[in-house]
PDB file of N, CA and C in Angstrom:
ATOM      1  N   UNK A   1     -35.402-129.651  32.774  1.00  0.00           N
ATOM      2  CA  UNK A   1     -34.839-129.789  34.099  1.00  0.00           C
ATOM      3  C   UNK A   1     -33.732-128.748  34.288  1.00  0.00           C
ATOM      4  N   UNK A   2     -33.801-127.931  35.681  1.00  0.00           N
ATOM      5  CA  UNK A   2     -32.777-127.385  35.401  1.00  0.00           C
ATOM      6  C   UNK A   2     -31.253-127.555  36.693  1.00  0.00           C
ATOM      7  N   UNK A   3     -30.599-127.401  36.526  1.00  0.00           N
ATOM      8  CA  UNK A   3     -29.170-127.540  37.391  1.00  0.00           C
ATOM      9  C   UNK A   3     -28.846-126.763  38.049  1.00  0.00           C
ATOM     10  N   UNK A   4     -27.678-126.632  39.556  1.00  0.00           N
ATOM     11  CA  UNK A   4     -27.500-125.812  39.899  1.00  0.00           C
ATOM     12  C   UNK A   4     -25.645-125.379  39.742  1.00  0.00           C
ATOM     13  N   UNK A   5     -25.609-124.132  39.021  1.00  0.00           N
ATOM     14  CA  UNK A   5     -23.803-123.876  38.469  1.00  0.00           C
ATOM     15  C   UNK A   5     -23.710-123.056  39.012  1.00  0.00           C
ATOM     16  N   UNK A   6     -22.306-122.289  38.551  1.00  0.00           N
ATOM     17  CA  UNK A   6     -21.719-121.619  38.699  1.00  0.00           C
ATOM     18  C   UNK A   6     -21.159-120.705  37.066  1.00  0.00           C
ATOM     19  N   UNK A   7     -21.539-120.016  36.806  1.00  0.00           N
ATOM     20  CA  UNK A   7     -20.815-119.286  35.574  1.00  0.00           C
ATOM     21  C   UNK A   7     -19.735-118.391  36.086  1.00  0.00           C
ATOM     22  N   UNK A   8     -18.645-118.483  35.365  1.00  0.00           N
ATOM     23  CA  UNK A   8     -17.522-117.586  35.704  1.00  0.00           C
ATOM     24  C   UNK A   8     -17.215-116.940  34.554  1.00  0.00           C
ATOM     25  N   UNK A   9     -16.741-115.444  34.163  1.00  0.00           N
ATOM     26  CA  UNK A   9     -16.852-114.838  33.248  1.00  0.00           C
ATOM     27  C   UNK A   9     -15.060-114.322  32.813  1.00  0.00           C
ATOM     28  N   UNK A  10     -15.071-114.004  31.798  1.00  0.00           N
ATOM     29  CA  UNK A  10     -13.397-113.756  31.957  1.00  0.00           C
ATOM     30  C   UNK A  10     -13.309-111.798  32.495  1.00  0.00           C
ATOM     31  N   UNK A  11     -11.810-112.132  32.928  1.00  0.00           N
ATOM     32  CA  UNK A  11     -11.736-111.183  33.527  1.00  0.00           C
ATOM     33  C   UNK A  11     -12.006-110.043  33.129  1.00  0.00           C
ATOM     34  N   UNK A  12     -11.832-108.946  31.095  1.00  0.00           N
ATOM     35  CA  UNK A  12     -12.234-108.232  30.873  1.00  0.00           C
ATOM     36  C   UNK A  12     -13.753-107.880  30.929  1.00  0.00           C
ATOM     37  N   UNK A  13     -14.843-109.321  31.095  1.00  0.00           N
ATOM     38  CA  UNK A  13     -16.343-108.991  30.940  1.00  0.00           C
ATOM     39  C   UNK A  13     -16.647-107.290  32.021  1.00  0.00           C
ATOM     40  N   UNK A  14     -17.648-106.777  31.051  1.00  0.00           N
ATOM     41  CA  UNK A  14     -18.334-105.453  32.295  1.00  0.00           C
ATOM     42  C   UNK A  14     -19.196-106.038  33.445  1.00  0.00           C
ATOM     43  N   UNK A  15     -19.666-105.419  34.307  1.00  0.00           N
ATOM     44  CA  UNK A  15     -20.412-105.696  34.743  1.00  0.00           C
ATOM     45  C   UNK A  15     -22.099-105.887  33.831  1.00  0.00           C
ATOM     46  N   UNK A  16     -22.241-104.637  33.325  1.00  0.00           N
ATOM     47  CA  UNK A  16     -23.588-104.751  32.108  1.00  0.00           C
ATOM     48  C   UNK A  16     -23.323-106.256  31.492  1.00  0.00           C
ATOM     49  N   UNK A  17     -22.364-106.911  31.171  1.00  0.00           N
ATOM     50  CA  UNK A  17     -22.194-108.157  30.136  1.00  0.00           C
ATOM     51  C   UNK A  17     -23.226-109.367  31.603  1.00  0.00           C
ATOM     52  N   UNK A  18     -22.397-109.446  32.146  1.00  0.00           N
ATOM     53  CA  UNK A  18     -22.975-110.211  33.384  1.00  0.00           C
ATOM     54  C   UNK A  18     -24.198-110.276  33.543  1.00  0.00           C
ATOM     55  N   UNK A  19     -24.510-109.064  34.259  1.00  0.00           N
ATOM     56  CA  UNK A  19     -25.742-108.981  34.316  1.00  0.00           C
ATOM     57  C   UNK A  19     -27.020-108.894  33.054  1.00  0.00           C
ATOM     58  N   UNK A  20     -26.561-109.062  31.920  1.00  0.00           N
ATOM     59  CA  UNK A  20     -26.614-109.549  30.973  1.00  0.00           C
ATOM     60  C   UNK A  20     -27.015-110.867  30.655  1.00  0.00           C
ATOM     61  N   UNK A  21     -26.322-111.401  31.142  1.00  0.00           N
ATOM     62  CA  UNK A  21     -26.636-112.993  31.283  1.00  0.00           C
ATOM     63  C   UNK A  21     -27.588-113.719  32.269  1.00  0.00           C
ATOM     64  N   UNK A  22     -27.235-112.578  33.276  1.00  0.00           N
ATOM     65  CA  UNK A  22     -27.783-113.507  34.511  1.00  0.00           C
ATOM     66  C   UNK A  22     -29.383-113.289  34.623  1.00  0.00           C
ATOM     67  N   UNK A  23     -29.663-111.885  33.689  1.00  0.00           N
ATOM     68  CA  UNK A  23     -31.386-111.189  33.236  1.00  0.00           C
ATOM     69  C   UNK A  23     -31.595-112.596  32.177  1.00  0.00           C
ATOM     70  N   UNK A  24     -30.561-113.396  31.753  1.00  0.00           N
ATOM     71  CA  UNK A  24     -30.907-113.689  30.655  1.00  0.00           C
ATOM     72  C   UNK A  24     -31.718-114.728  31.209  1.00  0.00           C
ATOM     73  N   UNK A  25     -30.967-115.765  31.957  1.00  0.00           N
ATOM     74  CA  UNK A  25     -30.804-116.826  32.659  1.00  0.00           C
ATOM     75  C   UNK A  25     -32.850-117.074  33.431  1.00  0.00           C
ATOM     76  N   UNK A  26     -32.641-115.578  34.132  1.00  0.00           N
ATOM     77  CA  UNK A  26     -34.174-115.131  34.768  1.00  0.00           C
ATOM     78  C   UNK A  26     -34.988-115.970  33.563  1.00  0.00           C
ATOM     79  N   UNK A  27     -34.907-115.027  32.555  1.00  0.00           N
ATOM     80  CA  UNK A  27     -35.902-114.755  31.727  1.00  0.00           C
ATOM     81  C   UNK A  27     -36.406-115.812  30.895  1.00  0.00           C
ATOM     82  N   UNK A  28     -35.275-116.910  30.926  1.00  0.00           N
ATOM     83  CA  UNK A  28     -35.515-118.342  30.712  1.00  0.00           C
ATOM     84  C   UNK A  28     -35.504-119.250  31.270  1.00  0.00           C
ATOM     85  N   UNK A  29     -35.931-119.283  32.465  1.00  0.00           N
ATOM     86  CA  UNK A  29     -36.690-119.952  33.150  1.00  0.00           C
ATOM     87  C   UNK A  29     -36.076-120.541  34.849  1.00  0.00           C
ATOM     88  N   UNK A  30     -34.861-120.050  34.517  1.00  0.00           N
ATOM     89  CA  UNK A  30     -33.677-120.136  35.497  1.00  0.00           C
ATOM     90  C   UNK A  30     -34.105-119.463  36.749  1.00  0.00           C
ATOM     91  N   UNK A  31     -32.863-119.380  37.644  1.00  0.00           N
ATOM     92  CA  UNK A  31     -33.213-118.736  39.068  1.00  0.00           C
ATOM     93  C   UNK A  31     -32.070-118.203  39.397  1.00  0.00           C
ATOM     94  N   UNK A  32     -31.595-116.897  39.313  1.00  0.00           N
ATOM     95  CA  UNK A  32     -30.318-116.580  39.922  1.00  0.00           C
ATOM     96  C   UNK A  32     -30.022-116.353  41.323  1.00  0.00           C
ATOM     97  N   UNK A  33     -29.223-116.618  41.945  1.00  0.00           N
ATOM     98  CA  UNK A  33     -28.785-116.415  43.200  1.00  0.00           C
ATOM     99  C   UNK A  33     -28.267-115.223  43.559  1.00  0.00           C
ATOM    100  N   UNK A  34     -26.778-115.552  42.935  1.00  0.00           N
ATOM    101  CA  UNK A  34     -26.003-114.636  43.576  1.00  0.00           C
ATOM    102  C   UNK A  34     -25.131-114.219  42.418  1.00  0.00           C
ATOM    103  N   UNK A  35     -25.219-112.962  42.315  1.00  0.00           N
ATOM    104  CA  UNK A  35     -24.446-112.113  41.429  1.00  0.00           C
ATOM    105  C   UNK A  35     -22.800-111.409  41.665  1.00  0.00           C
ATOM    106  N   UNK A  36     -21.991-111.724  40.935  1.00  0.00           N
ATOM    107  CA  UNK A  36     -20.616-110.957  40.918  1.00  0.00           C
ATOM    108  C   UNK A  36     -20.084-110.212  40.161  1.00  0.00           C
ATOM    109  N   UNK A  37     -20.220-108.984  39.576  1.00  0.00           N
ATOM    110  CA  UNK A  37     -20.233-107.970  38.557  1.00  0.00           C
ATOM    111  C   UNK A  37     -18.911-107.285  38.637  1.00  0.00           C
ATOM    112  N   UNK A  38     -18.682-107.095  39.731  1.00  0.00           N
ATOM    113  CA  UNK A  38     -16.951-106.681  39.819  1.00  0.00           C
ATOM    114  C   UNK A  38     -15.862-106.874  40.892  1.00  0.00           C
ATOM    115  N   UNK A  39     -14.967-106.830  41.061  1.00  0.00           N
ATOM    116  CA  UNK A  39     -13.972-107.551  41.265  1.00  0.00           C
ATOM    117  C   UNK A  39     -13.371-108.473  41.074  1.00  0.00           C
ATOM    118  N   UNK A  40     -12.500-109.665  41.997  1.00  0.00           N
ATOM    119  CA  UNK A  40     -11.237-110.342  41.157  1.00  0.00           C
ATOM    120  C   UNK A  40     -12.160-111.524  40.304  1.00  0.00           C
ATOM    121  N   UNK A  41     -13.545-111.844  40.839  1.00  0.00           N
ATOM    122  CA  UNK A  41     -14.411-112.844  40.414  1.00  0.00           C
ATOM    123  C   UNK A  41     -15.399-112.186  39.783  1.00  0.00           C
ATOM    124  N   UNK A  42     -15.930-112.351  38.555  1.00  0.00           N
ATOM    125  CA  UNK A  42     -17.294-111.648  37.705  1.00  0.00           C
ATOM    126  C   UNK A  42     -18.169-113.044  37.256  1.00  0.00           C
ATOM    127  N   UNK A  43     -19.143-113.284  37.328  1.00  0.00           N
ATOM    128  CA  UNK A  43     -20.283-114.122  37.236  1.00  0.00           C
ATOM    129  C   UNK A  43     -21.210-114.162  38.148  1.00  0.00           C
ATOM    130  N   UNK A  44     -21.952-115.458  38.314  1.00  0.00           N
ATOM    131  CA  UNK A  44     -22.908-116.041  38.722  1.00  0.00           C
ATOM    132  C   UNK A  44     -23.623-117.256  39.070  1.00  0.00           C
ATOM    133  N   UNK A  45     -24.393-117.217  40.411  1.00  0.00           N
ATOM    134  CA  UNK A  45     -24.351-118.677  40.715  1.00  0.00           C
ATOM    135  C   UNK A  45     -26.261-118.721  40.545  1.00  0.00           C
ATOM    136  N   UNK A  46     -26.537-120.126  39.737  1.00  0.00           N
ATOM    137  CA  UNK A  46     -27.848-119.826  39.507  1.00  0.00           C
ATOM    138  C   UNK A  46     -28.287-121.488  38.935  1.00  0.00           C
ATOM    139  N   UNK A  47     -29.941-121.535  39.256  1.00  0.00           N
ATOM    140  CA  UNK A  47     -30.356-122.696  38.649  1.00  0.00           C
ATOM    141  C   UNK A  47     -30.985-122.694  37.324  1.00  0.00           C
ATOM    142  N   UNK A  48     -30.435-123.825  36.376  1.00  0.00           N
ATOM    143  CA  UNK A  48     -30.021-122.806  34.795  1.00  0.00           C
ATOM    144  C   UNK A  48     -30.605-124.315  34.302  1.00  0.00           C
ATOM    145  N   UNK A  49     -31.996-123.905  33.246  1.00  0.00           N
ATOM    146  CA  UNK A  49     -32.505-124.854  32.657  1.00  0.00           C
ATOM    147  C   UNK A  49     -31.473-125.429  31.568  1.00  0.00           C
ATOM    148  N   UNK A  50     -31.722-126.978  31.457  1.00  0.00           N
ATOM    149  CA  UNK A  50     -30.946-127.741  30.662  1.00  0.00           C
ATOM    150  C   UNK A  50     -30.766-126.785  28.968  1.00  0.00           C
ATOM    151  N   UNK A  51     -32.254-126.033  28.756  1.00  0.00           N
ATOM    152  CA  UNK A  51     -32.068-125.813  27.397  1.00  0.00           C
ATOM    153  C   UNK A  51     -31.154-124.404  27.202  1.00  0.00           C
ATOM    154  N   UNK A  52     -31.132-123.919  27.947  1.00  0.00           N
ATOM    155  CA  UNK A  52     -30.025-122.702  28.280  1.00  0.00           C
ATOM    156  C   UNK A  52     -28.744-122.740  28.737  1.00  0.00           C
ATOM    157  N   UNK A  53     -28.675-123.678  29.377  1.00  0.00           N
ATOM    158  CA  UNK A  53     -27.330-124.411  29.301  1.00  0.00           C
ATOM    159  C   UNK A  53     -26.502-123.983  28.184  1.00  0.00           C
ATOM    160  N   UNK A  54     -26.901-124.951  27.302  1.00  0.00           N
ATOM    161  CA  UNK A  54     -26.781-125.338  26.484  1.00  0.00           C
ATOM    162  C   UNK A  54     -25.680-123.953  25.738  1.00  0.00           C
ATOM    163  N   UNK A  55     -27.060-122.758  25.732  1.00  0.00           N
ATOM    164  CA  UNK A  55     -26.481-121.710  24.741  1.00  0.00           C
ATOM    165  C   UNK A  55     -25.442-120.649  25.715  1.00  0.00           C
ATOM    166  N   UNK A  56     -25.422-120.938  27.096  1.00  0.00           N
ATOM    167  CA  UNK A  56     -24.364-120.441  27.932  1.00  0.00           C
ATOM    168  C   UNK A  56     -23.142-121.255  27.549  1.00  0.00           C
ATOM    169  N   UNK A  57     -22.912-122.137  27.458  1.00  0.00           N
ATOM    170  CA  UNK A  57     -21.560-123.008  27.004  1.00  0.00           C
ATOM    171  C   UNK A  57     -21.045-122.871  25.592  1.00  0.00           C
ATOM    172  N   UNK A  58     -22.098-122.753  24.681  1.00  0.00           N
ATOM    173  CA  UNK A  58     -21.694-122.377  23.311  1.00  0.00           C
ATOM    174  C   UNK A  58     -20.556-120.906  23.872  1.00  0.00           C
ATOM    175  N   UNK A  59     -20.622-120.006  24.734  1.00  0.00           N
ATOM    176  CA  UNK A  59     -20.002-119.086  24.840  1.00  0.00           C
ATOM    177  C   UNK A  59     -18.553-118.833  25.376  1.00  0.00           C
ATOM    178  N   UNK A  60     -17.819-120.600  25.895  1.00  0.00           N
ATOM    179  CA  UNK A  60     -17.123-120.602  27.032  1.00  0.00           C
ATOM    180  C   UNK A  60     -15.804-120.449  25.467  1.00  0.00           C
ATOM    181  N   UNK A  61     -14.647-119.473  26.435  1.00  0.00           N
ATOM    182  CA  UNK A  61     -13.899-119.905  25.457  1.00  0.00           C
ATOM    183  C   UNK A  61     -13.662-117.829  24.755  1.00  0.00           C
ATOM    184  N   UNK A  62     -14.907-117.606  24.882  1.00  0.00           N
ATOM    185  CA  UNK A  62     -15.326-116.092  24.033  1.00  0.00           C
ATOM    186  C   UNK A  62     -15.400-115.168  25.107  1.00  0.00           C
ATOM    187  N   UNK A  63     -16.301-115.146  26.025  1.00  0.00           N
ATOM    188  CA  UNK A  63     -16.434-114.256  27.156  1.00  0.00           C
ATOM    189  C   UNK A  63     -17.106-115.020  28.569  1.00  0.00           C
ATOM    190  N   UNK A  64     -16.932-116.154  28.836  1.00  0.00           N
ATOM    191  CA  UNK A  64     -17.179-117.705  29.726  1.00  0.00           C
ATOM    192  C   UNK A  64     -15.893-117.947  29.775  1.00  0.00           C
ATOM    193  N   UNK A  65     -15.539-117.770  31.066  1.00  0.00           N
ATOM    194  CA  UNK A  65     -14.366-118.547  30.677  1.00  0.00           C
ATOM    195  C   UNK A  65     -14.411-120.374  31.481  1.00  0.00           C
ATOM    196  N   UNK A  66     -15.148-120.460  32.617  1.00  0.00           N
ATOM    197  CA  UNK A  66     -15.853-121.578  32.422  1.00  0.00           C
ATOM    198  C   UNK A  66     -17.339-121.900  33.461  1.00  0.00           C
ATOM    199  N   UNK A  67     -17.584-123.166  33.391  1.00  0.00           N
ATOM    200  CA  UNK A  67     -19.271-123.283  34.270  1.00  0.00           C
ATOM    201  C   UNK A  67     -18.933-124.368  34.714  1.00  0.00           C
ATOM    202  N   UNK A  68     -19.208-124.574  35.552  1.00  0.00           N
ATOM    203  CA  UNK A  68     -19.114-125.852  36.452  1.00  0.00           C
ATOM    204  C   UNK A  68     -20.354-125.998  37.601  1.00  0.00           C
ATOM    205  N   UNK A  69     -20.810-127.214  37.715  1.00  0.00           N
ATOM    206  CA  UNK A  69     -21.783-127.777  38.161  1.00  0.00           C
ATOM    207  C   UNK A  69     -21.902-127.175  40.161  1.00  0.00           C
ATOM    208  N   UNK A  70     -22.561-126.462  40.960  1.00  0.00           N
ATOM    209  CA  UNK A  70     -22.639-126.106  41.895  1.00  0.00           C
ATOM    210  C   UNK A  70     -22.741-126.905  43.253  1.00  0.00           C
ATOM    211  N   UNK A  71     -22.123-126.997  44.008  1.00  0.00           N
ATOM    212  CA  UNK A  71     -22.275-128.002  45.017  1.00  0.00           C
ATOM    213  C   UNK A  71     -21.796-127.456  46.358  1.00  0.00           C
ATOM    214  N   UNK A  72     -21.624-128.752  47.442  1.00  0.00           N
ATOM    215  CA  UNK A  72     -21.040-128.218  48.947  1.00  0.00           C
ATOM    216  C   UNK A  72     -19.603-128.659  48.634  1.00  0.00           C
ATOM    217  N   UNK A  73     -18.811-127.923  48.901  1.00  0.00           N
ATOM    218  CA  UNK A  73     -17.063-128.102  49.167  1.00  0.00           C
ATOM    219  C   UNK A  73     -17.153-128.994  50.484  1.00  0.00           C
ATOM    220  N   UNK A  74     -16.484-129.618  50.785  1.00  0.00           N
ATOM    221  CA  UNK A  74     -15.762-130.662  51.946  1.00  0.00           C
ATOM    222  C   UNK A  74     -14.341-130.712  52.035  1.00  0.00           C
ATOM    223  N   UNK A  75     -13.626-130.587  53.288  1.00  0.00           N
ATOM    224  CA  UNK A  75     -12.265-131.061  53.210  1.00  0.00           C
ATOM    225  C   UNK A  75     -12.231-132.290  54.301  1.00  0.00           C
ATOM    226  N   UNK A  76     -11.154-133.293  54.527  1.00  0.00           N
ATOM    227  CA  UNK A  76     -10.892-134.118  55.141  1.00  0.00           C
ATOM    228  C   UNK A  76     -10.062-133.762  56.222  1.00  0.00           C
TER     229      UNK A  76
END
């Protein structure tokens, strides 16, 4: 099954690292959206099978700095 996130990358990642991930993401079975390679935000928003998950989070901490689950914002 897969989810819909958000990966955020830390600020030194390249763009090549990113897009890196986000070929990765494709290539396992995922669906990327929307790509951010440079400026103040670097990642990606994409639907990311449970089993890849998995090895994207093993990374948070190293060059992830975090992922969080994708949704609609609301204010009151």
């Amino acid at each position: 099954m897969a989810g819909k996130y958000i990966v955020v990358f830390k600020k030194t990642a390249t763009p090549d690292l990113v897009n890196k991930y986000a070929d990765e993401v494709d290539a396992n079975g995922g669906l990327v959206k929307d790509r951010w390679a440079s400026g103040a935000m670097k990642g990606f928003s994409a639907e990311i099978p449970d089993s890849f998950l998995t090895q994207l989070q093993s990374l948070q901490g190293d060059i992830i700095d975090y992922i969080e689950p994708d949704g609609t914002v609301t204010i009151q």
